[in-house]
N, C-alpha and C. Protein backbone atom coordinates (compact mmCIF):
# COMPACT_ATOMS: atom_id res chain seq x y z
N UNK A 1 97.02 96.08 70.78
CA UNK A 1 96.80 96.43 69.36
C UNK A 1 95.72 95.51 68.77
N UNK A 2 95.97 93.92 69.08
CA UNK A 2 94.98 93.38 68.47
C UNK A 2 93.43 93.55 68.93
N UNK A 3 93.36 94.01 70.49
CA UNK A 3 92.44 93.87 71.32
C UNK A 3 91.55 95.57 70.50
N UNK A 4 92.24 96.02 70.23
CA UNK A 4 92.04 97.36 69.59
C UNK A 4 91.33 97.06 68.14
N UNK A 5 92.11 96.64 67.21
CA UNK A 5 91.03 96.09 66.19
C UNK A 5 90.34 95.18 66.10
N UNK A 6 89.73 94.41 67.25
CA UNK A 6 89.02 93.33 66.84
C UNK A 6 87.69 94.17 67.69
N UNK A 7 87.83 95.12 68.37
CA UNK A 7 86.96 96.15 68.53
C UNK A 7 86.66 96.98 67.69
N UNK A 8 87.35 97.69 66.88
CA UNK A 8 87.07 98.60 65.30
C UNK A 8 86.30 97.78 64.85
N UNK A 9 86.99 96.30 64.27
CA UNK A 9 86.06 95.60 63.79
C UNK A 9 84.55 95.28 64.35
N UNK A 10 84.48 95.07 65.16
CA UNK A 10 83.00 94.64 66.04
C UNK A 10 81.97 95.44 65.57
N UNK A 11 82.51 97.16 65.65
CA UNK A 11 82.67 98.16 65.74
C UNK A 11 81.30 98.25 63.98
N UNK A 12 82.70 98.30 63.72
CA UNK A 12 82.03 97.94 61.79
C UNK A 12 80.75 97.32 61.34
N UNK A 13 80.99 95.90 61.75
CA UNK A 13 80.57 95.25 61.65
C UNK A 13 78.87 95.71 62.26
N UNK A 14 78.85 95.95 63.65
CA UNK A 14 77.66 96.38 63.92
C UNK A 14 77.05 97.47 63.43
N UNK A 15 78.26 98.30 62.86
CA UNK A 15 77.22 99.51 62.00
C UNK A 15 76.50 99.26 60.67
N UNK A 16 76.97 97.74 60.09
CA UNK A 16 76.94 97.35 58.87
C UNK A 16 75.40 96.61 59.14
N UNK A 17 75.53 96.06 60.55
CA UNK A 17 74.20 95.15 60.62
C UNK A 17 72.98 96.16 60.38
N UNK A 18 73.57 97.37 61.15
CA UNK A 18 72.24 98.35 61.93
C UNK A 18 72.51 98.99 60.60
N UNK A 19 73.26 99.19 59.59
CA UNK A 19 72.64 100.02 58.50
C UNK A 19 71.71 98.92 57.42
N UNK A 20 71.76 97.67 57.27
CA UNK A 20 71.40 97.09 57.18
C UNK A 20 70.00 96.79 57.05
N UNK A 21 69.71 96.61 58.69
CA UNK A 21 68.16 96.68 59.58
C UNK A 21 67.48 97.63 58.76
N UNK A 22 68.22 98.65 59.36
CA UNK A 22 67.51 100.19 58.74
C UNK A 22 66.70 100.67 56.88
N UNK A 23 67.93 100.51 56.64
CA UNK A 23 67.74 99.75 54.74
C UNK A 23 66.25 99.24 54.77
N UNK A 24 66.53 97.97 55.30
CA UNK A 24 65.43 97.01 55.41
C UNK A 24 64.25 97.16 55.52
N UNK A 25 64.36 97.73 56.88
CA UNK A 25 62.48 98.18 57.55
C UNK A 25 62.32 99.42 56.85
N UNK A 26 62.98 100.25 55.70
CA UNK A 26 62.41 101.63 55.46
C UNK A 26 61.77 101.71 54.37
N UNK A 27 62.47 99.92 53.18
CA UNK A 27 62.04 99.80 52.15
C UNK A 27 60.63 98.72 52.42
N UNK A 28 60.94 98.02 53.75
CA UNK A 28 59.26 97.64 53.82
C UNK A 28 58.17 98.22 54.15
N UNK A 29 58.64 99.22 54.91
CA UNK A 29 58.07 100.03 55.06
C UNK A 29 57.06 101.28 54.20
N UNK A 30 57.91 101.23 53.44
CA UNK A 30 57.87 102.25 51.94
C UNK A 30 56.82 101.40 50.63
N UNK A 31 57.23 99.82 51.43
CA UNK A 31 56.66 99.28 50.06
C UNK A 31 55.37 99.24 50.83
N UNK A 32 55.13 98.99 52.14
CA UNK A 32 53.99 98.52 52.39
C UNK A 32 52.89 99.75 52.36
N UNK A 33 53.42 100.98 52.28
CA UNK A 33 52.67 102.30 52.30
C UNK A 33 52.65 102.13 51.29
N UNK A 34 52.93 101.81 50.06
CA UNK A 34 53.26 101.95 48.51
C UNK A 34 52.02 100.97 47.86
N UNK A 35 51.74 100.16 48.66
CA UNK A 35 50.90 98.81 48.22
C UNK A 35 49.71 99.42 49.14
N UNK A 36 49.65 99.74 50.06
CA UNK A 36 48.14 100.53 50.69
C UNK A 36 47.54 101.32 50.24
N UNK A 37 48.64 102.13 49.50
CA UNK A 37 47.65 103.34 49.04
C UNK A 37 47.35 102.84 47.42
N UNK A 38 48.15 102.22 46.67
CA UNK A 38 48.06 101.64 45.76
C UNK A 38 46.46 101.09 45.89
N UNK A 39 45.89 100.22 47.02
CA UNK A 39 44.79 99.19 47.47
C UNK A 39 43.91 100.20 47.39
N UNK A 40 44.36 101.23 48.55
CA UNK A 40 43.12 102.29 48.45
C UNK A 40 42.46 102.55 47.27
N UNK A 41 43.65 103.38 46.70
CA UNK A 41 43.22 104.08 45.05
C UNK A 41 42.87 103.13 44.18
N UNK A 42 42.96 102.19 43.96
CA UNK A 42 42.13 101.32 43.05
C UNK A 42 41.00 100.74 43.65
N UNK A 43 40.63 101.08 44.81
CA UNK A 43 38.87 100.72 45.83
C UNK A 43 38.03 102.13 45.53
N UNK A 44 38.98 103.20 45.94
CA UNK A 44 38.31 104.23 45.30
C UNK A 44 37.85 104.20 43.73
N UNK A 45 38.37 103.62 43.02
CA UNK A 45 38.71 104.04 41.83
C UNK A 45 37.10 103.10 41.20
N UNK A 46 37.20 101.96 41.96
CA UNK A 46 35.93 101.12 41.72
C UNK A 46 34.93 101.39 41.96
N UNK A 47 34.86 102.24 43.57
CA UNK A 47 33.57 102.78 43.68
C UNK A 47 33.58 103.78 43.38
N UNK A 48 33.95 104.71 42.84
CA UNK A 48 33.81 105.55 41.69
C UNK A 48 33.33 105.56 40.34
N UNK A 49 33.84 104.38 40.10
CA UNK A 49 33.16 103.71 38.95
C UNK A 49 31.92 103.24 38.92
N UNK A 50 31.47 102.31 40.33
CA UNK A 50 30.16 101.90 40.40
C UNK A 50 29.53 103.24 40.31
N UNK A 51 29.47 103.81 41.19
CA UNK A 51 28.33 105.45 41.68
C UNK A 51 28.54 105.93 40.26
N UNK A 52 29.19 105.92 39.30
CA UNK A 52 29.04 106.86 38.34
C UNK A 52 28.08 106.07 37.16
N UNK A 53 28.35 104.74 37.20
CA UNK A 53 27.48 103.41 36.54
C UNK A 53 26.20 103.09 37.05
């Protein structure tokens, strides 16, 4: 019985890490696409500005 939940637990526990991870790398992920294109569009946005100046 105990050998049984200290496996559920393990169990848990590792789904908690790996949901975790996941969380993690999707919002850095998200931010870092979020901040690139952000970079882009305001490079565009400059040389757009120059060529039109």
């Amino acid at each position: 019985m105990t050998n049984g939940m200290t496996f559920i637990h393990m169990h848990i526990h590792l789904s908690y890490i790996h949901t975790y991870i996941y969380i993690y790398t999707h919002l850095s992920t998200s931010l870092y696409i979020h901040l690139t294109y952000a970079h882009l569009h305001t490079y565009s946005f400059i040389l757009v500005h120059t060529l039109l100046v």
